[in-house]
PDB file of N, CA and C in Angstrom:
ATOM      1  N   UNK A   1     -10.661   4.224 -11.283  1.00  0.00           N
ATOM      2  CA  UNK A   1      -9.997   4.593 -12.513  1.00  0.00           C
ATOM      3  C   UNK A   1      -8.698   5.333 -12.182  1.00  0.00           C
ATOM      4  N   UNK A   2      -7.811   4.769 -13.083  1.00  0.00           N
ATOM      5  CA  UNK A   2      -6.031   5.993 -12.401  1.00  0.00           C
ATOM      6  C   UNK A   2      -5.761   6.181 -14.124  1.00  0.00           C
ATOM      7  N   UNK A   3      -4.624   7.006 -14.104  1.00  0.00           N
ATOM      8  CA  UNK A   3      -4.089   7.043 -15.104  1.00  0.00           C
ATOM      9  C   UNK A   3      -3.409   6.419 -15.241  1.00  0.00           C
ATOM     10  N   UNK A   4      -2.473   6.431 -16.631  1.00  0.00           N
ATOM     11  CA  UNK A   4      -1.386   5.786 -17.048  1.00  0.00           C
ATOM     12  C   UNK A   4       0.268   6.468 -16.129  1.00  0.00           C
ATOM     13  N   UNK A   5      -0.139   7.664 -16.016  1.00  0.00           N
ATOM     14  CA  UNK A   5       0.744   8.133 -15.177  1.00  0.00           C
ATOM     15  C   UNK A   5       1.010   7.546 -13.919  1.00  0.00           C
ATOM     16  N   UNK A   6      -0.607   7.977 -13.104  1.00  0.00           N
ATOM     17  CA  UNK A   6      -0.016   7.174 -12.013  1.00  0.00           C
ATOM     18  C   UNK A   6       0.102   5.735 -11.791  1.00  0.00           C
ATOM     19  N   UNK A   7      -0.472   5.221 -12.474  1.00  0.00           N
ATOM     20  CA  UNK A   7       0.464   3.786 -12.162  1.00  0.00           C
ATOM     21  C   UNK A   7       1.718   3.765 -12.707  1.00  0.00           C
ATOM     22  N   UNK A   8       2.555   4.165 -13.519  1.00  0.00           N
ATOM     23  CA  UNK A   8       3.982   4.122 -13.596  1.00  0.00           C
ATOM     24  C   UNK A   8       4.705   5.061 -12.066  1.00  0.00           C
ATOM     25  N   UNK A   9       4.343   6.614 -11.791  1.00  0.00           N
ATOM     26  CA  UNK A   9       4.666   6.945 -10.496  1.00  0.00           C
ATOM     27  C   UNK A   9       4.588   5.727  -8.968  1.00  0.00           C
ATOM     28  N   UNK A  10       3.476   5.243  -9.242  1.00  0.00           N
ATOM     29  CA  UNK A  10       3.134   3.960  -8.146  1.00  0.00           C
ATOM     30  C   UNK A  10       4.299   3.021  -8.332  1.00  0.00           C
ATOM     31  N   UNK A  11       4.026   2.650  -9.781  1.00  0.00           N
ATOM     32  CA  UNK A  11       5.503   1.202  -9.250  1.00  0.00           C
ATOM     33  C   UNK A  11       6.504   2.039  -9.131  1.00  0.00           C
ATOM     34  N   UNK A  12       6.775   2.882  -9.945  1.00  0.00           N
ATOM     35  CA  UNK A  12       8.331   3.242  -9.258  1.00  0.00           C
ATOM     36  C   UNK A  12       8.527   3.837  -8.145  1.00  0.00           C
ATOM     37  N   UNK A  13       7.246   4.397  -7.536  1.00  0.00           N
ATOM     38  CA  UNK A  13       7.373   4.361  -5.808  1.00  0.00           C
ATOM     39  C   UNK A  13       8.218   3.030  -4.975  1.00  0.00           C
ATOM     40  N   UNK A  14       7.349   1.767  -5.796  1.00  0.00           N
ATOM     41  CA  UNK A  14       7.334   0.725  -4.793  1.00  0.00           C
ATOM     42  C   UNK A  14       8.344  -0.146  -5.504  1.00  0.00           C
ATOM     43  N   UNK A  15       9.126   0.347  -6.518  1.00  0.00           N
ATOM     44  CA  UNK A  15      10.258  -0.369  -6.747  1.00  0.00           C
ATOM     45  C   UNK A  15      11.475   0.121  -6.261  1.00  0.00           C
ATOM     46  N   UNK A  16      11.555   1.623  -5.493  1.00  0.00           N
ATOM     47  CA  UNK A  16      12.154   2.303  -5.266  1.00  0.00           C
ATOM     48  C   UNK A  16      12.231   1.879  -3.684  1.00  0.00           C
ATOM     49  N   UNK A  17      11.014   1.745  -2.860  1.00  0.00           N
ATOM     50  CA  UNK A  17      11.119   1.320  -1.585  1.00  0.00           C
ATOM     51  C   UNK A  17      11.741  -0.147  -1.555  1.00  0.00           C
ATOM     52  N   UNK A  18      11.201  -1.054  -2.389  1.00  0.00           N
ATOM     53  CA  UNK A  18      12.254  -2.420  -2.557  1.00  0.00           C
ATOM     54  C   UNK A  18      13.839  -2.088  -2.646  1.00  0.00           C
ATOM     55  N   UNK A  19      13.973  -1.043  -3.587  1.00  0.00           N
ATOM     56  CA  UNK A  19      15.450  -1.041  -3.321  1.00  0.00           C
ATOM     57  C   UNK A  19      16.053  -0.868  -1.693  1.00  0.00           C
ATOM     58  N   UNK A  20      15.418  -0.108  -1.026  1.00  0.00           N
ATOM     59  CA  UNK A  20      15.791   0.799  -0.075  1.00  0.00           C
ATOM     60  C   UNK A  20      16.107  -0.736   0.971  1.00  0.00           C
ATOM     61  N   UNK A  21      15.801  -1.642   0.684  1.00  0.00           N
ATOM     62  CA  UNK A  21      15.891  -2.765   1.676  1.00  0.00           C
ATOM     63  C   UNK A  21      16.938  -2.978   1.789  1.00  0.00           C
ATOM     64  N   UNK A  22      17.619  -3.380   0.468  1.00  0.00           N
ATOM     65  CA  UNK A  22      19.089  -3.757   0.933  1.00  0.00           C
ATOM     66  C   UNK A  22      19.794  -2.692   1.338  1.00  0.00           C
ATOM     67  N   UNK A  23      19.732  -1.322   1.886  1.00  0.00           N
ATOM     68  CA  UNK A  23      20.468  -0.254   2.302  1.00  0.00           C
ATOM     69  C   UNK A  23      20.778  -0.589   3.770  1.00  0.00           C
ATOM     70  N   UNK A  24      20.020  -1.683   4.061  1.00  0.00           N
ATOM     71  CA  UNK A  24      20.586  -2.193   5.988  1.00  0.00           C
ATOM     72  C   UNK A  24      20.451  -3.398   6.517  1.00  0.00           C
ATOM     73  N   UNK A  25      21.541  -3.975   7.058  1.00  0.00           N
ATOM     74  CA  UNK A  25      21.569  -5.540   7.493  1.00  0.00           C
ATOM     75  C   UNK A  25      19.759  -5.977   7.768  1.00  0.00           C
ATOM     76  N   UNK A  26      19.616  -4.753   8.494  1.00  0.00           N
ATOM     77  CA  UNK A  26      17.972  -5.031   9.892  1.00  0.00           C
ATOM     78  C   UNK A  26      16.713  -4.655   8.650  1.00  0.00           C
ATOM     79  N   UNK A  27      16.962  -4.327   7.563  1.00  0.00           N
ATOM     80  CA  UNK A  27      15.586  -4.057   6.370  1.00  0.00           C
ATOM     81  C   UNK A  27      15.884  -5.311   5.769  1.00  0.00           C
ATOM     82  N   UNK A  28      16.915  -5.893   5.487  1.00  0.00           N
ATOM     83  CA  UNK A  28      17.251  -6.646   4.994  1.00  0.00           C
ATOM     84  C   UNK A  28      16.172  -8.347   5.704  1.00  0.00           C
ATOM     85  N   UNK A  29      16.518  -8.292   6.964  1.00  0.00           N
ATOM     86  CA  UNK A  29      16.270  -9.345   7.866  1.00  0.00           C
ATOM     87  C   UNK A  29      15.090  -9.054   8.053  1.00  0.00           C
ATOM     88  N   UNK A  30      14.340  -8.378   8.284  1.00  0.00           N
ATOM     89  CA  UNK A  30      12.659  -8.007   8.302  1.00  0.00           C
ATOM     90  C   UNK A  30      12.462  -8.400   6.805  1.00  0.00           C
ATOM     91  N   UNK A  31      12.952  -8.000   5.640  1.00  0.00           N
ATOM     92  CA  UNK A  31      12.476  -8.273   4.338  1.00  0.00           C
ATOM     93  C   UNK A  31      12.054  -9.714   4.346  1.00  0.00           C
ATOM     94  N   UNK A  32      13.179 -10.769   4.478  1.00  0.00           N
ATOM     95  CA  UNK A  32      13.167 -12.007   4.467  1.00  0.00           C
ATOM     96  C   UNK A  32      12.414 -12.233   5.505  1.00  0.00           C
ATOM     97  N   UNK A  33      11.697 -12.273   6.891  1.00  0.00           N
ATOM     98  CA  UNK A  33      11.286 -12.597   7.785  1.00  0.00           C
ATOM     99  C   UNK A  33       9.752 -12.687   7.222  1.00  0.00           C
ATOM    100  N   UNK A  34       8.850 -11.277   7.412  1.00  0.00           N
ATOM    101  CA  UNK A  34       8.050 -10.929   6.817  1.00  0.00           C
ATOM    102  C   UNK A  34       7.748 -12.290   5.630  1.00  0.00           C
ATOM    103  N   UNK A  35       8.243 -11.968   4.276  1.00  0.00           N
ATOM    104  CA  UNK A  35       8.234 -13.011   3.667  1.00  0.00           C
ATOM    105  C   UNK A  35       7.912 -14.503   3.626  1.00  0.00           C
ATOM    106  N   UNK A  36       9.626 -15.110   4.294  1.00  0.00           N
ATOM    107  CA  UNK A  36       8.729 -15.913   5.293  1.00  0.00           C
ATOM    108  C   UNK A  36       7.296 -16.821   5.435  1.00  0.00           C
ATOM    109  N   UNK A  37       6.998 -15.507   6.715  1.00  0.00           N
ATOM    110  CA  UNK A  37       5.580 -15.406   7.354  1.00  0.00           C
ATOM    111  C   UNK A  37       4.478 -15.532   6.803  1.00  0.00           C
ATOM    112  N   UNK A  38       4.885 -14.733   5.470  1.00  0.00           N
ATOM    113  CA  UNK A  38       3.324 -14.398   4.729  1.00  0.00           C
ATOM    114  C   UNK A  38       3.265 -16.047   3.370  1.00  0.00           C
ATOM    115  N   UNK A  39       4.622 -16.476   3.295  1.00  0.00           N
ATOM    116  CA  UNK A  39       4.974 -17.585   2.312  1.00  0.00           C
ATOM    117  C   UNK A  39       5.102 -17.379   0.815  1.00  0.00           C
ATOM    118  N   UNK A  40       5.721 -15.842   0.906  1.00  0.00           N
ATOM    119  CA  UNK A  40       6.394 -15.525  -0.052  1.00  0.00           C
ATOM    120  C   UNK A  40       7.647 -15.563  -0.061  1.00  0.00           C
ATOM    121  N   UNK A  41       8.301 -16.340   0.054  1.00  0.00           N
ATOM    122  CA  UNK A  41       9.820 -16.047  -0.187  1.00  0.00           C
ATOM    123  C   UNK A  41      10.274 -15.871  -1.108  1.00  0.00           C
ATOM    124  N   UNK A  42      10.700 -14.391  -1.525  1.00  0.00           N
ATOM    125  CA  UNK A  42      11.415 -14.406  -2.546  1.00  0.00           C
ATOM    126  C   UNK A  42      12.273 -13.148  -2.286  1.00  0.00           C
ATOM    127  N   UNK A  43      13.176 -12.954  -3.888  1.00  0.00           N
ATOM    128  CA  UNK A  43      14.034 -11.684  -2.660  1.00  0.00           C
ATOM    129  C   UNK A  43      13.530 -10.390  -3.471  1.00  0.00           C
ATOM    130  N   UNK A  44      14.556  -9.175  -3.175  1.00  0.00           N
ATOM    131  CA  UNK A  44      14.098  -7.887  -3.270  1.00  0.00           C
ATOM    132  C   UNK A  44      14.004  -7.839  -4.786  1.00  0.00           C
ATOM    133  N   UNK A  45      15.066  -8.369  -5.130  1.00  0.00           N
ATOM    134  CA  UNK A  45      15.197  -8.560  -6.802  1.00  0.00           C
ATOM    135  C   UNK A  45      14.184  -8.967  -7.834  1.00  0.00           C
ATOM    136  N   UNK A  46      13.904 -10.545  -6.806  1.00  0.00           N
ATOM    137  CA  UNK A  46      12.709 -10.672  -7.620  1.00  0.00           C
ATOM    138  C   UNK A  46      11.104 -10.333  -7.273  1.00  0.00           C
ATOM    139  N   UNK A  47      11.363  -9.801  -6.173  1.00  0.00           N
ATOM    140  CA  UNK A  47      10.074  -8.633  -5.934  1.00  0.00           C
ATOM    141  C   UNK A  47       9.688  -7.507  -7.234  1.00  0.00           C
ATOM    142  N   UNK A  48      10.908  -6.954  -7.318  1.00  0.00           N
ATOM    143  CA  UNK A  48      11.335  -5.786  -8.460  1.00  0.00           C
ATOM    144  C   UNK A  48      10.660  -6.303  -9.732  1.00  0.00           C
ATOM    145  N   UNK A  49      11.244  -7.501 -10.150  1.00  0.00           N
ATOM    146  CA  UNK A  49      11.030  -8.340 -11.353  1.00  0.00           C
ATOM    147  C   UNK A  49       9.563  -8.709 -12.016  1.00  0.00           C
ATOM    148  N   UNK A  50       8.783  -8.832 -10.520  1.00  0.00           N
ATOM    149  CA  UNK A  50       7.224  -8.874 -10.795  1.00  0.00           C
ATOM    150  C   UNK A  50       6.568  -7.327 -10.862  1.00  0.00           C
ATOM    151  N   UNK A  51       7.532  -6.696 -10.041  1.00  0.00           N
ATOM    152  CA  UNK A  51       6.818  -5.198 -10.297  1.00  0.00           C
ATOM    153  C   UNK A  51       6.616  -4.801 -11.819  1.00  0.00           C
ATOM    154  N   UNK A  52       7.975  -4.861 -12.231  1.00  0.00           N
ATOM    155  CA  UNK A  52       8.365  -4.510 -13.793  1.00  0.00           C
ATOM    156  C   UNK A  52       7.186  -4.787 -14.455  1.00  0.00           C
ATOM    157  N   UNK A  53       7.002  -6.342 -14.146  1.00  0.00           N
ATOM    158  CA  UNK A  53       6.152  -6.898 -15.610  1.00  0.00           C
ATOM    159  C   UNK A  53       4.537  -6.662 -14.892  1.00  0.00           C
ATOM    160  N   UNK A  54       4.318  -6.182 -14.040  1.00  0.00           N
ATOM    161  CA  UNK A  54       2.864  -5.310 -13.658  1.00  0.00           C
ATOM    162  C   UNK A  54       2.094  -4.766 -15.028  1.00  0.00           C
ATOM    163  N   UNK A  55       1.205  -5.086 -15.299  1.00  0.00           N
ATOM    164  CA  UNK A  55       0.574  -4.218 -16.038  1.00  0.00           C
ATOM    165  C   UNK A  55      -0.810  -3.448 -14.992  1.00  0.00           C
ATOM    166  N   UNK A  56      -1.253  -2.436 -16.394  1.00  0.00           N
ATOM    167  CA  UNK A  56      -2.187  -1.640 -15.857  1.00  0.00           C
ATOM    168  C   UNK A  56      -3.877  -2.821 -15.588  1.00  0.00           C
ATOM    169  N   UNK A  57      -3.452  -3.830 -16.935  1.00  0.00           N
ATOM    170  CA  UNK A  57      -4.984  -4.862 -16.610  1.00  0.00           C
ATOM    171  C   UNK A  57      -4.493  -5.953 -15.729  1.00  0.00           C
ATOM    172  N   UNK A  58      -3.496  -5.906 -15.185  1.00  0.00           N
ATOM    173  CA  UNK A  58      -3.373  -6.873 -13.792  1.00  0.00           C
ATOM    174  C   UNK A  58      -3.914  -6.135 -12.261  1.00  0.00           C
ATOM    175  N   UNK A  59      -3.583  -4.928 -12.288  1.00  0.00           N
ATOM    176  CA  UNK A  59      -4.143  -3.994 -11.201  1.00  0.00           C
ATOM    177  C   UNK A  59      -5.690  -4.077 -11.103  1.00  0.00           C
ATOM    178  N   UNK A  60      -6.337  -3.761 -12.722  1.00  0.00           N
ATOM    179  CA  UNK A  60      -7.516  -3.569 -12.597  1.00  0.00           C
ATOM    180  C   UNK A  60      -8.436  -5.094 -12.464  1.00  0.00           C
ATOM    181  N   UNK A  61      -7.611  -5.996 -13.070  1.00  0.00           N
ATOM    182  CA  UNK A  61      -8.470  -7.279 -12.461  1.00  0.00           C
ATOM    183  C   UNK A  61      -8.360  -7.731 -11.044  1.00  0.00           C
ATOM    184  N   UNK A  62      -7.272  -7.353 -10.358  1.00  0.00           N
ATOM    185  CA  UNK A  62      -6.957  -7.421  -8.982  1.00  0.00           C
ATOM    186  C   UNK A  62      -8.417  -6.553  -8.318  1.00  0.00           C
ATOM    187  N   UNK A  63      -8.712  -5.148  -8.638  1.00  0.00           N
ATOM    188  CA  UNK A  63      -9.369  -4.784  -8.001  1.00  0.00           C
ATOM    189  C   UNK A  63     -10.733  -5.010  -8.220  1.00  0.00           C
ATOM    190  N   UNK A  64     -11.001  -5.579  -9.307  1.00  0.00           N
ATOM    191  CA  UNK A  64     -12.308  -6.735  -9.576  1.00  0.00           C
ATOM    192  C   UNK A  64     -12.649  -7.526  -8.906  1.00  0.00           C
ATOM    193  N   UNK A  65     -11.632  -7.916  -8.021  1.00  0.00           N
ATOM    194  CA  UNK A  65     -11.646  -9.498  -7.185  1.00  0.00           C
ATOM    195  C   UNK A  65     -12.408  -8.378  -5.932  1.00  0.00           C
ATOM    196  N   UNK A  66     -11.897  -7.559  -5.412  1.00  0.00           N
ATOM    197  CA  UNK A  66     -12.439  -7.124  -4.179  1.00  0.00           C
ATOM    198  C   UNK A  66     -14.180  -6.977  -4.008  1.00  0.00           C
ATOM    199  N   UNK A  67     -14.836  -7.274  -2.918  1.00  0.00           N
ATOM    200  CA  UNK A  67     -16.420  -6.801  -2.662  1.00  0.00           C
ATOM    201  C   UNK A  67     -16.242  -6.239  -1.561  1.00  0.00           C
ATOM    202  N   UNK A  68     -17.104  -5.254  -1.522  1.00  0.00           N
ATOM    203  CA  UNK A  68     -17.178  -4.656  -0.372  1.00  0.00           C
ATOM    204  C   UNK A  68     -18.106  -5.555   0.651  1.00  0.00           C
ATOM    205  N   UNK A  69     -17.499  -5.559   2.074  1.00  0.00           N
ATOM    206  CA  UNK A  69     -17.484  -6.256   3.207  1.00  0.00           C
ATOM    207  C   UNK A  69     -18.415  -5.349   4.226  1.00  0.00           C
ATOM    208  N   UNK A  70     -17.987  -4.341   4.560  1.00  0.00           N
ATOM    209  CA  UNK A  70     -18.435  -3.341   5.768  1.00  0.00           C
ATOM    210  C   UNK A  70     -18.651  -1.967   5.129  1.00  0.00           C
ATOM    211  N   UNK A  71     -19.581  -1.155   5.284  1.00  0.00           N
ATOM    212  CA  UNK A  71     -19.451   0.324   5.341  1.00  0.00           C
ATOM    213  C   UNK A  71     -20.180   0.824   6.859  1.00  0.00           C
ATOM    214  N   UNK A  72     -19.234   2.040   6.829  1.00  0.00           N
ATOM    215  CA  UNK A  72     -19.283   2.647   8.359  1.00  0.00           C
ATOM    216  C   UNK A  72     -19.707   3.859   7.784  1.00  0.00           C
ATOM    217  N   UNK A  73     -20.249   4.696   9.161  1.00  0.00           N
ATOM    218  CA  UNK A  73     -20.755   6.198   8.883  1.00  0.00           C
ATOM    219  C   UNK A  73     -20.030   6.445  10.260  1.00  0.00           C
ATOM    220  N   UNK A  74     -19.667   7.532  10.356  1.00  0.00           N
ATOM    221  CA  UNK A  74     -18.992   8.280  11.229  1.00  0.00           C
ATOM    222  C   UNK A  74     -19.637   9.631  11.435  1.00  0.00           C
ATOM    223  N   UNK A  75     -19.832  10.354  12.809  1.00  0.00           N
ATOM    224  CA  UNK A  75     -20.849  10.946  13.047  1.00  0.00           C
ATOM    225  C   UNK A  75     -19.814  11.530  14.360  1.00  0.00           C
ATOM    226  N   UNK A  76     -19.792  12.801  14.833  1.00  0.00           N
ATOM    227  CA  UNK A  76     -19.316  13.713  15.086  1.00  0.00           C
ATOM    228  C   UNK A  76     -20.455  13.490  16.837  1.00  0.00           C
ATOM    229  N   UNK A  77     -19.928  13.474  17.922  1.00  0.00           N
ATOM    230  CA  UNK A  77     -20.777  12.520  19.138  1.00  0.00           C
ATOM    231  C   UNK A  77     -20.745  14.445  19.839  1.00  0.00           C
ATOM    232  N   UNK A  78     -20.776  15.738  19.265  1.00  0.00           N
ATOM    233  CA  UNK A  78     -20.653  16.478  20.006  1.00  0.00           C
ATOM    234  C   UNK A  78     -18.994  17.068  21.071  1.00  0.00           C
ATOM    235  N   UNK A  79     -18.556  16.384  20.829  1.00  0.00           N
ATOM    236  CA  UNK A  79     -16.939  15.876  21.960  1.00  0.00           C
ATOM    237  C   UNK A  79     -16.010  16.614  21.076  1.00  0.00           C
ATOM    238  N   UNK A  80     -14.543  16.863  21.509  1.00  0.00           N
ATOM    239  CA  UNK A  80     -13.644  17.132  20.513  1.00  0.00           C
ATOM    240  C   UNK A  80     -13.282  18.810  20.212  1.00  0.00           C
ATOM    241  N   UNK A  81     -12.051  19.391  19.417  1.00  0.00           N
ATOM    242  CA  UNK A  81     -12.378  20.420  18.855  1.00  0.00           C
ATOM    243  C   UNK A  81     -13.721  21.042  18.417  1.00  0.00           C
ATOM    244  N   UNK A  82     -14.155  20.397  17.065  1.00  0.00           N
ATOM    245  CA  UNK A  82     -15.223  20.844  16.698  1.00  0.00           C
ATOM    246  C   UNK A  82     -16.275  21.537  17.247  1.00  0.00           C
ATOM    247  N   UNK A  83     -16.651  20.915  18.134  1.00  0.00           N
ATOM    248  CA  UNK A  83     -17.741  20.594  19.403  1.00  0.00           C
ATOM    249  C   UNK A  83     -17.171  22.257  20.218  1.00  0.00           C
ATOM    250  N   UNK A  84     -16.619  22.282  20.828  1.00  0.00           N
ATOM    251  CA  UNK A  84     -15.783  23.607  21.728  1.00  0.00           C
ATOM    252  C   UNK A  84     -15.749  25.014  20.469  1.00  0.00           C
ATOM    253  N   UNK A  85     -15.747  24.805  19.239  1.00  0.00           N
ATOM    254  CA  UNK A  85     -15.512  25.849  18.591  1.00  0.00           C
ATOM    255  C   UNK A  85     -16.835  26.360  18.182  1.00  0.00           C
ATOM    256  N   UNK A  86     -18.046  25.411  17.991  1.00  0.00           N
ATOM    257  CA  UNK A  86     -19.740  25.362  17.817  1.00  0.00           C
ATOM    258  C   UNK A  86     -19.949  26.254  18.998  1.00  0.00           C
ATOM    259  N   UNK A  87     -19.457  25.340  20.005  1.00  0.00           N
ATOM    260  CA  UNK A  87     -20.202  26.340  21.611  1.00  0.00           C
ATOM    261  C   UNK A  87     -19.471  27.536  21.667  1.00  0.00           C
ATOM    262  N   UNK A  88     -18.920  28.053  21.225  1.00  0.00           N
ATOM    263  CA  UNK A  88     -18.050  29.277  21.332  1.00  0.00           C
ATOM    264  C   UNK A  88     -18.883  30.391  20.318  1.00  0.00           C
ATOM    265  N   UNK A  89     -19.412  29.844  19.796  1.00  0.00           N
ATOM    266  CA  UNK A  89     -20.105  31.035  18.712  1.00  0.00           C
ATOM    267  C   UNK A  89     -21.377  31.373  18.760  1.00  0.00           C
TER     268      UNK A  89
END
């Protein structure tokens, strides 16, 4: 669940980093490369253009599509800071 806030802060994060591309020949040439690669070609502009028309129920059906794949547990092996500051006390 997000707010209405932050998804407007979010795209204009990431419409703001789209701009930042054309600020250099070499963001520029990674932009298009990237692209490309992945078989999106399109440019910064019309990157922007799909941002705009984003809604909040395109995000949330996007994240409908996802299932979870893997869960991990992570467990502390004794080693490390932690571990040295335990034996110290």
């Amino acid at each position: 669940d997000f707010t209405d806030e932050e998804f407007d802060n979010t795209r204009r994060y990431l419409i703001n980093l789209v701009n930042g591309v054309e600020d250099s020949p070499s963001s520029l040439i990674s932009w298009y490369f990237a692209g490309r690669c992945c078989g999106d070609d399109i440019s910064p502009e019309e990157h922007i253009c799909r941002l705009e028309k984003l809604t909040r129920e395109d995000i949330i059906e996007a994240a409908r599509s996802f299932s979870l794949d893997t869960v991990y547990v992570m467990e502390a092996d004794g080693e490390g800071e932690d571990a040295e500051e335990d034996d110290d006390e």
